[in-house]
Structure formats: structure tokens, C-alpha cells
PDB file of N, CA and C in Angstrom:
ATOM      1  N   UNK A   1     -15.411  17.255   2.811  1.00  0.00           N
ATOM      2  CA  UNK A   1     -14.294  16.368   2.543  1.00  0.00           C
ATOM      3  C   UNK A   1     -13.709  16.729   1.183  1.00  0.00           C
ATOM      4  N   UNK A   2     -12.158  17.358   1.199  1.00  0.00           N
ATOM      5  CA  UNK A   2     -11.882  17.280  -0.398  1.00  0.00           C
ATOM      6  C   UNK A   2     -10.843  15.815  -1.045  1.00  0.00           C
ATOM      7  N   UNK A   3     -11.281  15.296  -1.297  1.00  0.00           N
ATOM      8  CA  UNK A   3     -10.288  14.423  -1.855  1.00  0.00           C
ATOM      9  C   UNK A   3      -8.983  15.259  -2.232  1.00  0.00           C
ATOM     10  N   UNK A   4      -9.222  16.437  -2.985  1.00  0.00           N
ATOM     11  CA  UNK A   4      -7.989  16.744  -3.642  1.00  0.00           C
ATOM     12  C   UNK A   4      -6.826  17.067  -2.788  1.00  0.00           C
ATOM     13  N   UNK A   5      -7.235  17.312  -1.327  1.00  0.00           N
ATOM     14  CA  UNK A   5      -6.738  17.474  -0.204  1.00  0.00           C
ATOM     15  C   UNK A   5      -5.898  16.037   0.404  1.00  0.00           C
ATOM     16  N   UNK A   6      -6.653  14.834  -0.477  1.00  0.00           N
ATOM     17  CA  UNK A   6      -5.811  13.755   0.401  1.00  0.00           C
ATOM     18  C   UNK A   6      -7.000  13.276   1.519  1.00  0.00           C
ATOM     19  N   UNK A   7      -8.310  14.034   1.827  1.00  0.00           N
ATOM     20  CA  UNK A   7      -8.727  13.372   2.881  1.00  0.00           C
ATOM     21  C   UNK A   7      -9.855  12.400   2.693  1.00  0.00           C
ATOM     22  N   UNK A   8      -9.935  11.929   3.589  1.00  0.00           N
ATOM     23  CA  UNK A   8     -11.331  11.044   4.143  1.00  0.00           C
ATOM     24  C   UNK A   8     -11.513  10.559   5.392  1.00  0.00           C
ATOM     25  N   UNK A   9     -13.113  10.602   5.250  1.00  0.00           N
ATOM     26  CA  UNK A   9     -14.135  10.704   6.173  1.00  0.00           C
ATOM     27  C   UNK A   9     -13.929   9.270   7.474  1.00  0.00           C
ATOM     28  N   UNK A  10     -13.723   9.603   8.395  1.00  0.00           N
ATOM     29  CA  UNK A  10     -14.162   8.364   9.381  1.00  0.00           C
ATOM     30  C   UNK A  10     -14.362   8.540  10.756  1.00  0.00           C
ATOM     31  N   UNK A  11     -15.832   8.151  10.820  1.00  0.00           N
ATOM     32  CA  UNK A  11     -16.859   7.943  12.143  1.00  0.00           C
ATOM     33  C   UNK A  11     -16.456   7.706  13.284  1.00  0.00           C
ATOM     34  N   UNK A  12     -16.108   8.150  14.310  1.00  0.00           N
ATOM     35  CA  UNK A  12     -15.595   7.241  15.674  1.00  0.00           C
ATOM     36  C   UNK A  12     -16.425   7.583  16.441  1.00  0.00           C
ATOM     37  N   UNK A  13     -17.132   6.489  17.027  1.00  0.00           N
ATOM     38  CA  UNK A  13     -17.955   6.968  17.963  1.00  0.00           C
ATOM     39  C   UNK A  13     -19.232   8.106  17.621  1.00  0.00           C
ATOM     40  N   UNK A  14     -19.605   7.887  16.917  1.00  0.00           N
ATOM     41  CA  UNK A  14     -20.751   8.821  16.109  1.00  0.00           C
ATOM     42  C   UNK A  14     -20.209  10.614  15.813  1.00  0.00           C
ATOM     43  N   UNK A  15     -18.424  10.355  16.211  1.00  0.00           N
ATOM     44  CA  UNK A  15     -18.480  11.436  15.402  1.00  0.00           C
ATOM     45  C   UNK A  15     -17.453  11.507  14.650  1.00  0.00           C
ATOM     46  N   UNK A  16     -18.285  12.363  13.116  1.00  0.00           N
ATOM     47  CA  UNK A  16     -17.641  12.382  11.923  1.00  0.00           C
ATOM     48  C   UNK A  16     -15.935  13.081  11.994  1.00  0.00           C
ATOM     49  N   UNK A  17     -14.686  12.678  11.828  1.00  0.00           N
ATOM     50  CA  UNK A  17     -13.324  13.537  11.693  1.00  0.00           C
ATOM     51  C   UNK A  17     -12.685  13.121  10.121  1.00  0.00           C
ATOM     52  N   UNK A  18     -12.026  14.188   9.526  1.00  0.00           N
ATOM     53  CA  UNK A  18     -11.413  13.863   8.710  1.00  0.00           C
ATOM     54  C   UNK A  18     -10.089  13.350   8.900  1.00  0.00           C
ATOM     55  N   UNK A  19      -9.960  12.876   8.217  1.00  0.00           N
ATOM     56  CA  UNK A  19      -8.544  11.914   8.177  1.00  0.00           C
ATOM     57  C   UNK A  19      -7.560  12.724   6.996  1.00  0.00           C
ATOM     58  N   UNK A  20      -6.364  12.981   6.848  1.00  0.00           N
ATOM     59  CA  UNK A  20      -5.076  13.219   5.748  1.00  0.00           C
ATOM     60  C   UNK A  20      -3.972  13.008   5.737  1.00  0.00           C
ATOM     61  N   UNK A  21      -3.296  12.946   5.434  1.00  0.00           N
ATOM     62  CA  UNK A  21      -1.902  11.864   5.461  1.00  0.00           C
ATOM     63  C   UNK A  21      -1.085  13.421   5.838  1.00  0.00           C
ATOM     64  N   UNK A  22      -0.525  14.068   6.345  1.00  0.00           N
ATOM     65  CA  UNK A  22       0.395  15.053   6.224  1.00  0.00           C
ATOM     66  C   UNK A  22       2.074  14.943   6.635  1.00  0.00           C
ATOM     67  N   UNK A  23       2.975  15.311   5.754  1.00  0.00           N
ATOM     68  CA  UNK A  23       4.302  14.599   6.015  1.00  0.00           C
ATOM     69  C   UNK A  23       4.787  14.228   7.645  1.00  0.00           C
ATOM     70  N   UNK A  24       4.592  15.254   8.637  1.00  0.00           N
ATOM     71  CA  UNK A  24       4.667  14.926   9.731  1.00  0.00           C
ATOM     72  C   UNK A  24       3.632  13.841  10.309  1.00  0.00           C
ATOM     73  N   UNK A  25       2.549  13.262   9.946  1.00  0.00           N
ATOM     74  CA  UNK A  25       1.847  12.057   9.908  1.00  0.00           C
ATOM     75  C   UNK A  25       2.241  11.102   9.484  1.00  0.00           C
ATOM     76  N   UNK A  26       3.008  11.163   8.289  1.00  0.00           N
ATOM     77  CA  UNK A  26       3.523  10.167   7.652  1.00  0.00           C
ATOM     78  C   UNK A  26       4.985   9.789   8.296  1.00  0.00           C
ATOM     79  N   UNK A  27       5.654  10.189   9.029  1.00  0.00           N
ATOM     80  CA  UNK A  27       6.961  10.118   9.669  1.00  0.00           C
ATOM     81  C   UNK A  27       6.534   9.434  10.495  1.00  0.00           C
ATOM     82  N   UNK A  28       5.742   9.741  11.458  1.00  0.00           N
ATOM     83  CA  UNK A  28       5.245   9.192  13.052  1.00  0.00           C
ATOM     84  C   UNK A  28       4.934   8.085  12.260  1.00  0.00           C
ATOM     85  N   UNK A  29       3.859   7.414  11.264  1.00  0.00           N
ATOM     86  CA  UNK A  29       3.466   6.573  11.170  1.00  0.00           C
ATOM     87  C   UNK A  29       4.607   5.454  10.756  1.00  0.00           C
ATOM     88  N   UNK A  30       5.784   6.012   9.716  1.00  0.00           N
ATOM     89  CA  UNK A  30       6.967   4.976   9.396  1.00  0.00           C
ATOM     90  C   UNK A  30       7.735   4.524  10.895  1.00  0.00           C
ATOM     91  N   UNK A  31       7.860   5.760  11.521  1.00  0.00           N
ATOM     92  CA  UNK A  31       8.680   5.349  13.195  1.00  0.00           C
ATOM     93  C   UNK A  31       7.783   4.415  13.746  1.00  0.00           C
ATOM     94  N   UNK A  32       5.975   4.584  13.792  1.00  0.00           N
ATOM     95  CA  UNK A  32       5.361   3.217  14.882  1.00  0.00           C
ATOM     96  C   UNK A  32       5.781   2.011  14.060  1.00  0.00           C
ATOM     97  N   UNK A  33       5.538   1.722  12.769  1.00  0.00           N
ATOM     98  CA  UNK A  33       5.453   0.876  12.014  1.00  0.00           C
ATOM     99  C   UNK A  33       7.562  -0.123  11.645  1.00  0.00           C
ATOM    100  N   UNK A  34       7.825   0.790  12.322  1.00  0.00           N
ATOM    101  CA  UNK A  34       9.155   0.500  12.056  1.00  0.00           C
ATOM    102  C   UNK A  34       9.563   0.132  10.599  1.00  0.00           C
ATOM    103  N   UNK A  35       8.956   1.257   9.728  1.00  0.00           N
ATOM    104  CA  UNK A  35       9.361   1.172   8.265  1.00  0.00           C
ATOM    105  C   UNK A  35      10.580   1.416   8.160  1.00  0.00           C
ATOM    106  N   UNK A  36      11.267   2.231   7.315  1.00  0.00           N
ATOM    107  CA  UNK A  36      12.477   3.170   6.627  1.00  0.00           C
ATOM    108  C   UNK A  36      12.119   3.805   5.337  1.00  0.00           C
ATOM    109  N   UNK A  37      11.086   3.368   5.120  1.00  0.00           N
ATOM    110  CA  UNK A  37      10.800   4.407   3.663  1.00  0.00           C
ATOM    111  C   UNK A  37       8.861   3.915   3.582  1.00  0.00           C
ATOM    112  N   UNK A  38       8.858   5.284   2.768  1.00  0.00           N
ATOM    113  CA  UNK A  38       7.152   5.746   2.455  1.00  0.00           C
ATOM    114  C   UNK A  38       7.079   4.372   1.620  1.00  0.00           C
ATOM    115  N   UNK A  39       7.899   3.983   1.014  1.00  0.00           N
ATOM    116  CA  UNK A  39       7.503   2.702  -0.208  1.00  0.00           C
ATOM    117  C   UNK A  39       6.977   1.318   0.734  1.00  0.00           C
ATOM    118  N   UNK A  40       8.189   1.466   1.338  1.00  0.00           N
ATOM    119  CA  UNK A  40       7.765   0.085   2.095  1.00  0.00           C
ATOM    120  C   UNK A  40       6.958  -0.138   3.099  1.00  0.00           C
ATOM    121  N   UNK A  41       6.235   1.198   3.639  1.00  0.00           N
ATOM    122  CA  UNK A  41       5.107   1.275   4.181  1.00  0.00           C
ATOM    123  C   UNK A  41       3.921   1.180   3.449  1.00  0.00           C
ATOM    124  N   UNK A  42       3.737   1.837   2.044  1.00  0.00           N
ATOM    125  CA  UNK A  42       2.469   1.789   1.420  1.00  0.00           C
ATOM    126  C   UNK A  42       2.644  -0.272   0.589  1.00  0.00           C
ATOM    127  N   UNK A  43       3.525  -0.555   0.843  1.00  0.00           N
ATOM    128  CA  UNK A  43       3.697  -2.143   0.044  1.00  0.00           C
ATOM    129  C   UNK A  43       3.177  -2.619   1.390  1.00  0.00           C
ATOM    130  N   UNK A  44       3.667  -2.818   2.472  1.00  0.00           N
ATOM    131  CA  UNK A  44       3.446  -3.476   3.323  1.00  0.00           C
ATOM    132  C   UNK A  44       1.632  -3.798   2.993  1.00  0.00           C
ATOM    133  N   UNK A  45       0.699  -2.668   3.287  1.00  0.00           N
ATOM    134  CA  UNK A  45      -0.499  -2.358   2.677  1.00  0.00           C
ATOM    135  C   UNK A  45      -1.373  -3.051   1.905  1.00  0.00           C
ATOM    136  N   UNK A  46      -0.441  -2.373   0.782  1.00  0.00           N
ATOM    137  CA  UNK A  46      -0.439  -2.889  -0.725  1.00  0.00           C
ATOM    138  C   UNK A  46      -0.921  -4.639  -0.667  1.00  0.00           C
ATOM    139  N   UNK A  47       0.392  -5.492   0.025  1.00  0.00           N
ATOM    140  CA  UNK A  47       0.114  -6.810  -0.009  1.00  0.00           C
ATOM    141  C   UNK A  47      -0.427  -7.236   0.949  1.00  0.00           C
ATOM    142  N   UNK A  48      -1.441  -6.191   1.713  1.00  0.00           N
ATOM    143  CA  UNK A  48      -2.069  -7.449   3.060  1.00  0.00           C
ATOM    144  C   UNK A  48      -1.619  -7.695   3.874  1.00  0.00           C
ATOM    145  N   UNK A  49      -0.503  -7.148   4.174  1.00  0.00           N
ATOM    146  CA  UNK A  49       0.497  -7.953   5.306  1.00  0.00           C
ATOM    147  C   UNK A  49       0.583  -7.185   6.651  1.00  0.00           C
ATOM    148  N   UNK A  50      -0.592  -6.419   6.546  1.00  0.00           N
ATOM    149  CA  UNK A  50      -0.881  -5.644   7.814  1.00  0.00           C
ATOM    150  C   UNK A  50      -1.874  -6.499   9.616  1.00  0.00           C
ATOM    151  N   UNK A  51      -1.197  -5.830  10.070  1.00  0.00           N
ATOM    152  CA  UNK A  51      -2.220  -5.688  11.267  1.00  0.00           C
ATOM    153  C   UNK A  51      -3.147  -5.174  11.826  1.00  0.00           C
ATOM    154  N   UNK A  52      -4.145  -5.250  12.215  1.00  0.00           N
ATOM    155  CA  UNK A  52      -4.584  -4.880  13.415  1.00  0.00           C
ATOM    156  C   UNK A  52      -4.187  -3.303  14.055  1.00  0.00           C
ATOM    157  N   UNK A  53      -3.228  -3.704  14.767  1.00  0.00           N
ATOM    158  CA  UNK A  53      -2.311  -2.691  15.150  1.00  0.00           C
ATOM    159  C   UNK A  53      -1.823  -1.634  14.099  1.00  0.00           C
ATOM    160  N   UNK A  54      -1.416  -2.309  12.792  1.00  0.00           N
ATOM    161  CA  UNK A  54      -1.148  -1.118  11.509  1.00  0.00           C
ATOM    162  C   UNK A  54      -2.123  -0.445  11.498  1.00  0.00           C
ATOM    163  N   UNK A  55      -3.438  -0.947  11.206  1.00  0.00           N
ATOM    164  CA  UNK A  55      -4.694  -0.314  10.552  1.00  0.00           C
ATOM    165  C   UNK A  55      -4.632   1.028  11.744  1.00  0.00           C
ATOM    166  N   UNK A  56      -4.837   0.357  13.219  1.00  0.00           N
ATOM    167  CA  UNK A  56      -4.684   1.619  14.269  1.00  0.00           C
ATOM    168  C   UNK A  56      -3.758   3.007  14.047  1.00  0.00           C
ATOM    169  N   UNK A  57      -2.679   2.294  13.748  1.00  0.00           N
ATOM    170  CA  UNK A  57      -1.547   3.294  13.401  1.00  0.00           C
ATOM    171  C   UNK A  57      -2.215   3.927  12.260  1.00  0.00           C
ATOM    172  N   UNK A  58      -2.282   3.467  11.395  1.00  0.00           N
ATOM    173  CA  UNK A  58      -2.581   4.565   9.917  1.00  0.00           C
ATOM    174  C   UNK A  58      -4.066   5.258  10.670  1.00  0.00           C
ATOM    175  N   UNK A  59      -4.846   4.724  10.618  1.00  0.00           N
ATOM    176  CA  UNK A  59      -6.016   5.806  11.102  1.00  0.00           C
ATOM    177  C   UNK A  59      -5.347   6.702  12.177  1.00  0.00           C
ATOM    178  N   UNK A  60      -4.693   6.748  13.436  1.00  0.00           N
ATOM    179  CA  UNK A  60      -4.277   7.671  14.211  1.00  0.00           C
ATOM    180  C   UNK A  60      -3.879   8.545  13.192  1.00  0.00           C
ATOM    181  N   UNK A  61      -2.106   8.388  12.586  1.00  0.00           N
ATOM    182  CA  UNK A  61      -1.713   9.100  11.876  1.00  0.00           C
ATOM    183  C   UNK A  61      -2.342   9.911  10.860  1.00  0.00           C
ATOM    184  N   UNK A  62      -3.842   9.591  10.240  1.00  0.00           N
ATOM    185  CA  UNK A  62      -4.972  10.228   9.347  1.00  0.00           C
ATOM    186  C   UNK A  62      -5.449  11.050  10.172  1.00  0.00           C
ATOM    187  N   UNK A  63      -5.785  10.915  11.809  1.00  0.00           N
ATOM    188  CA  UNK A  63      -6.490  11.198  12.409  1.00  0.00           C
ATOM    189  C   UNK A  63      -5.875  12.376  12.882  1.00  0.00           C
ATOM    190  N   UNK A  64      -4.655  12.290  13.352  1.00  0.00           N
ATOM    191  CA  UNK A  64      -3.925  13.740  13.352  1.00  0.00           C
ATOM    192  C   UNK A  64      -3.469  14.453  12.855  1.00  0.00           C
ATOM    193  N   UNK A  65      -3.414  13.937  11.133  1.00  0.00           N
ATOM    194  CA  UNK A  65      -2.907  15.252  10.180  1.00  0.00           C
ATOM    195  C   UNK A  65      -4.185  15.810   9.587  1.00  0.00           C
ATOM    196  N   UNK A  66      -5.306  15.269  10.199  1.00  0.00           N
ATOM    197  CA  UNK A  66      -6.448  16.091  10.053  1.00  0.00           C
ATOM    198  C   UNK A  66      -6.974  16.897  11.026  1.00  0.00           C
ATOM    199  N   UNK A  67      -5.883  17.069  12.072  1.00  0.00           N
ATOM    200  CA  UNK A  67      -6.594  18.006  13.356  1.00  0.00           C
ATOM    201  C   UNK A  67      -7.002  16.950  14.411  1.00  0.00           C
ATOM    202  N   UNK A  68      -7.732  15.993  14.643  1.00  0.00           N
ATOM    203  CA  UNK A  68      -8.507  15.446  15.347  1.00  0.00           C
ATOM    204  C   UNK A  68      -7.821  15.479  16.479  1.00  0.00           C
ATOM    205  N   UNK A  69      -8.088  15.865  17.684  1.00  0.00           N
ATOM    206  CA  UNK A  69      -7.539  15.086  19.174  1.00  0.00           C
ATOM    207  C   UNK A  69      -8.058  13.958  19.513  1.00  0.00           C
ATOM    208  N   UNK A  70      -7.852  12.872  19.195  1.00  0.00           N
ATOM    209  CA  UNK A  70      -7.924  11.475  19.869  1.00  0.00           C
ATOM    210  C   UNK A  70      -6.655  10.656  20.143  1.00  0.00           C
ATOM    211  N   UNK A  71      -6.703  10.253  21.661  1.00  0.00           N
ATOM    212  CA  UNK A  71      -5.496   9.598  21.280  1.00  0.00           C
ATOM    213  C   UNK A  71      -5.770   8.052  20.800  1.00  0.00           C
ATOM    214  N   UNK A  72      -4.545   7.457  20.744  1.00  0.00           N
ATOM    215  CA  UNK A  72      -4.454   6.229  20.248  1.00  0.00           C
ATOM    216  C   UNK A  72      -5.140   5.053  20.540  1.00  0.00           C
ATOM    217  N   UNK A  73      -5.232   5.298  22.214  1.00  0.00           N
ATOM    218  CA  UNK A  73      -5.691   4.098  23.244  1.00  0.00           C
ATOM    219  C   UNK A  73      -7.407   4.165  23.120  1.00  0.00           C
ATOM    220  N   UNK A  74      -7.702   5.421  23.210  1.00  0.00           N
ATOM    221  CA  UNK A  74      -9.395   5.903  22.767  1.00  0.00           C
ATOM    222  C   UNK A  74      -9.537   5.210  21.360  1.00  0.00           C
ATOM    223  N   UNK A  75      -8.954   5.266  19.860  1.00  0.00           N
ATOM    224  CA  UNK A  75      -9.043   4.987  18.840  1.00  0.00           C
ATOM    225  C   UNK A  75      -9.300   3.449  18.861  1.00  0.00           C
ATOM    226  N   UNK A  76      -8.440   2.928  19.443  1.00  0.00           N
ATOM    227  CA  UNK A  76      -8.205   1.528  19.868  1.00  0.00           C
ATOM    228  C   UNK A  76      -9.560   0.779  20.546  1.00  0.00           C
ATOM    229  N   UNK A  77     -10.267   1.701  21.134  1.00  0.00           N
ATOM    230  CA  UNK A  77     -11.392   0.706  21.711  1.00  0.00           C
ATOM    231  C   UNK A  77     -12.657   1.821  21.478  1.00  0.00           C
ATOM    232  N   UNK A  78     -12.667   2.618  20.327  1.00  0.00           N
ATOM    233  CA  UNK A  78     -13.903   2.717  19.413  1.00  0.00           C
ATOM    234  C   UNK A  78     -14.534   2.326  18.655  1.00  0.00           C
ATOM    235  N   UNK A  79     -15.901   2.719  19.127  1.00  0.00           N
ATOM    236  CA  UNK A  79     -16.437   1.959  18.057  1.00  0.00           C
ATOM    237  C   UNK A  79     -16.395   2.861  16.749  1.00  0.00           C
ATOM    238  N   UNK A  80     -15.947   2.329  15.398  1.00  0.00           N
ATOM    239  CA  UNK A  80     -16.243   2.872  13.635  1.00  0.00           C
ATOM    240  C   UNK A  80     -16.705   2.509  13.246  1.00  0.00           C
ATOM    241  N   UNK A  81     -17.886   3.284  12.822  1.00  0.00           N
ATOM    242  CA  UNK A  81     -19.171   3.369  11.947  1.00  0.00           C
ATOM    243  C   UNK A  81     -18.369   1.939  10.669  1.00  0.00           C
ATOM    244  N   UNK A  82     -19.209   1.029  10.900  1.00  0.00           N
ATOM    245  CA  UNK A  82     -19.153   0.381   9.807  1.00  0.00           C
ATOM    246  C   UNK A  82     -18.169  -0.947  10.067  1.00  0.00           C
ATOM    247  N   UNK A  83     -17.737  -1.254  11.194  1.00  0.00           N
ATOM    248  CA  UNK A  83     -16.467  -1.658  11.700  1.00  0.00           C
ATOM    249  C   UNK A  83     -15.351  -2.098  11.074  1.00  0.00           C
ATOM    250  N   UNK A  84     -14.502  -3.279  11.239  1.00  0.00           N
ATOM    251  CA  UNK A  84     -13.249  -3.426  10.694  1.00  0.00           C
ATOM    252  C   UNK A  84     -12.934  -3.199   9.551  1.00  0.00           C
ATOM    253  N   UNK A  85     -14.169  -3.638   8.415  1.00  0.00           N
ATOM    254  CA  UNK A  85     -13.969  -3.784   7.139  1.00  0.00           C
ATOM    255  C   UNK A  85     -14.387  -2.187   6.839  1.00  0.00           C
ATOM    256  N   UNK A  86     -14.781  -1.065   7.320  1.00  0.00           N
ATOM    257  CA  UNK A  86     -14.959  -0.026   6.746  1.00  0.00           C
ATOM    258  C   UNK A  86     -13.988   0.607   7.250  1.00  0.00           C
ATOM    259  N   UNK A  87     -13.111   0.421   8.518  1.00  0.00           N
ATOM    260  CA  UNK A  87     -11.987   1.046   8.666  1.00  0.00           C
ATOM    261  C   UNK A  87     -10.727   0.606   8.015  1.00  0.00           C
ATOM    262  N   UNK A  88     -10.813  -0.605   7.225  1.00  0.00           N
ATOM    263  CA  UNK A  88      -9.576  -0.841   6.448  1.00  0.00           C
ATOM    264  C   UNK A  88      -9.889  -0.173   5.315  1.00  0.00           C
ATOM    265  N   UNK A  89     -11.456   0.294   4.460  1.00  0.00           N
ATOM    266  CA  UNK A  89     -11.203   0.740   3.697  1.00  0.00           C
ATOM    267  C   UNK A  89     -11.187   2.093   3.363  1.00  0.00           C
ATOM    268  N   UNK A  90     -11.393   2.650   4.708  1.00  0.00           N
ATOM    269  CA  UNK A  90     -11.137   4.219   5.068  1.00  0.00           C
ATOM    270  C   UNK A  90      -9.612   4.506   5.123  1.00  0.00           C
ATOM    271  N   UNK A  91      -8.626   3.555   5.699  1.00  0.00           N
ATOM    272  CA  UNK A  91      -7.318   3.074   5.478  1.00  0.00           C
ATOM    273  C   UNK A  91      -6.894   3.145   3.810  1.00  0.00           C
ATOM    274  N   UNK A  92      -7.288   2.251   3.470  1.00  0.00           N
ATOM    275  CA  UNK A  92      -6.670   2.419   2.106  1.00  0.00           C
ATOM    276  C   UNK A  92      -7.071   3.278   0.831  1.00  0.00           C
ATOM    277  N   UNK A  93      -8.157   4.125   1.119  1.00  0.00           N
ATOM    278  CA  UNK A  93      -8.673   4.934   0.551  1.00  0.00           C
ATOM    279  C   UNK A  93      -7.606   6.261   1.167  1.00  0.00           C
ATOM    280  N   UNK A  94      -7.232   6.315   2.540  1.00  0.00           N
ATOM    281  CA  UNK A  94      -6.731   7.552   2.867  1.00  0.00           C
ATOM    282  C   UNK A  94      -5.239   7.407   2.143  1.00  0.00           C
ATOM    283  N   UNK A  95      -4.305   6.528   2.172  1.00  0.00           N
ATOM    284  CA  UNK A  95      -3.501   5.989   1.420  1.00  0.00           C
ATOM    285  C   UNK A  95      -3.059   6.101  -0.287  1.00  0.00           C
ATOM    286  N   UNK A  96      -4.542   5.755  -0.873  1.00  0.00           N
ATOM    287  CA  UNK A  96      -4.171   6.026  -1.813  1.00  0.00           C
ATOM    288  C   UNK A  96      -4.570   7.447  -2.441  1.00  0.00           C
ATOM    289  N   UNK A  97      -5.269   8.261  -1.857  1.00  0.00           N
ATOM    290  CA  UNK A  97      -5.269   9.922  -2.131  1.00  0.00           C
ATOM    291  C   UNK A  97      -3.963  10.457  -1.288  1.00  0.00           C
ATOM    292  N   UNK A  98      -3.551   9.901  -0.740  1.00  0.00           N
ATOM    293  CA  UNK A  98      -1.895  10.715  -0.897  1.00  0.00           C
ATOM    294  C   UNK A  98      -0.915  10.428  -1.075  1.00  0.00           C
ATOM    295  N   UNK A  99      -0.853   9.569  -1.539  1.00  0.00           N
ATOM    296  CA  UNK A  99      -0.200   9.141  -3.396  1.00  0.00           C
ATOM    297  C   UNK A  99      -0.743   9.090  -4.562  1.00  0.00           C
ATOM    298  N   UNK A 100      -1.648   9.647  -4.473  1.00  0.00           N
ATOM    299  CA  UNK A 100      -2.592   9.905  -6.314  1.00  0.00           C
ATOM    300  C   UNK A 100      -2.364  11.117  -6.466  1.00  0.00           C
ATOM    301  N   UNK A 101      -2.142  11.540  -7.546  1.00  0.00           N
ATOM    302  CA  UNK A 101      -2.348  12.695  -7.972  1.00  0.00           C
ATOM    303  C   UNK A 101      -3.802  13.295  -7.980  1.00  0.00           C
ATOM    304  N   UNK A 102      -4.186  14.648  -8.277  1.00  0.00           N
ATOM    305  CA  UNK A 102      -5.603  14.699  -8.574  1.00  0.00           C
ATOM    306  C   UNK A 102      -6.795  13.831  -9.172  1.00  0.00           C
ATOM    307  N   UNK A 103      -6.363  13.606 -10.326  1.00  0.00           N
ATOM    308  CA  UNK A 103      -7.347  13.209 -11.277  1.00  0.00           C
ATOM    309  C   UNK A 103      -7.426  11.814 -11.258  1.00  0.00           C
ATOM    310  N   UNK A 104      -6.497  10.917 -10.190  1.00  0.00           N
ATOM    311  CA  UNK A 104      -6.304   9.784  -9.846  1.00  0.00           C
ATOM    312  C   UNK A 104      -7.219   9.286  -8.675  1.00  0.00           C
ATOM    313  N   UNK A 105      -7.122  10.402  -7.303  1.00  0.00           N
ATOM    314  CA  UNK A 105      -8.196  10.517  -6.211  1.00  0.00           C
ATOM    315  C   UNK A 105      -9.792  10.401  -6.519  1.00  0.00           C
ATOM    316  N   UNK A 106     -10.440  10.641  -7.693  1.00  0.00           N
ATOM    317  CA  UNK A 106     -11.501  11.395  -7.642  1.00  0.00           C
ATOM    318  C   UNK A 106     -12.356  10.098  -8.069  1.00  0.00           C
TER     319      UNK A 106
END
């Protein structure tokens, strides 16, 4: 896992995939989310005001700018190592390494 890369680690189903935000990840994820800008997607976040359904979206979108083939509907009724509360903070950990700079991630 390199952080400096933007990524992190999350379990589905006992197996380990990396997660990274990559601009074409980040597009798909503003179109599910019906954002208009990277800001008002990482605020949405930011203040809690997420779903369920968001958290899904951002892990997919992690999940495919890291390579992974899973789709959405599979993601949706896996089990993650650690459950809700370790996938929100695999969420906002993936989040904020790609908007940190280096020495900010680490």
C-alpha cells in the first residue's frame, strides 16, 4: 500500500484490494453522487451528510481506480472486514490522501 499513491487498503470478503481515487474515479463518483464539483463532494463528507449509498459509491469508485473488478451490487452485499464503521473510515482515509499532499498523507 503506498499512501503517497493516494491508496488504501480494504477487505471484501476476505480479500485484501487497494482502493485510489483516480480522476476518471473521481468523475464517475461526482456523476453517481450528483455533485458538480470535487469540493462539494469532499464537503458533503466532510459534514456527515452522507449515505449509505455514498459510502458504496466512494468505495466502488476507490475500488476501481485501484484495478479491482467488483461490481457495485457484489460491493453492496459484502461482507468488510471490520464493518460499517471501518468502511467509513477506509472512505475517509481514501479521501483524504487524494487531497493531501505527501507529507500530509503519511
Amino acid at each position: 500500500m503506498n499512501p503517497y499513491r493516494g491508496e488504501v487498503a480494504l477487505t471484501v470478503d476476505g480479500q485484501q484490494y487497494t482502493m485510489r481515487l483516480t480522476l476518471g474515479a473521481l468523475a464517475a463518483l461526482e456523476a453517481t453522487m450528483a455533485e458538480d464539483s470535487l469540493l462539494a463532494l469532499v464537503e458533503r463528507f466532510e459534514k456527515g451528510a452522507f449515505s449509505a449509498a455514498d459510502l458504496i459509491a466512494l468505495l466502488y469508485a476507490g475500488l476501481q481506480g485501484g484495478g479491482a473488478e467488483i461490481d457495485r451490487e457484489a460491493l453492496a452485499g459484502a461482507q468488510i472486514e471490520g464493518g460499517p464503521l471501518a468502511a467509513a473510515r477506509a472512505g475517509a482515509l481514501l479521501l483524504k490522501r487524494a487531497f493531501s499532499t505527501p507529507d500530509e498523507t503519511v
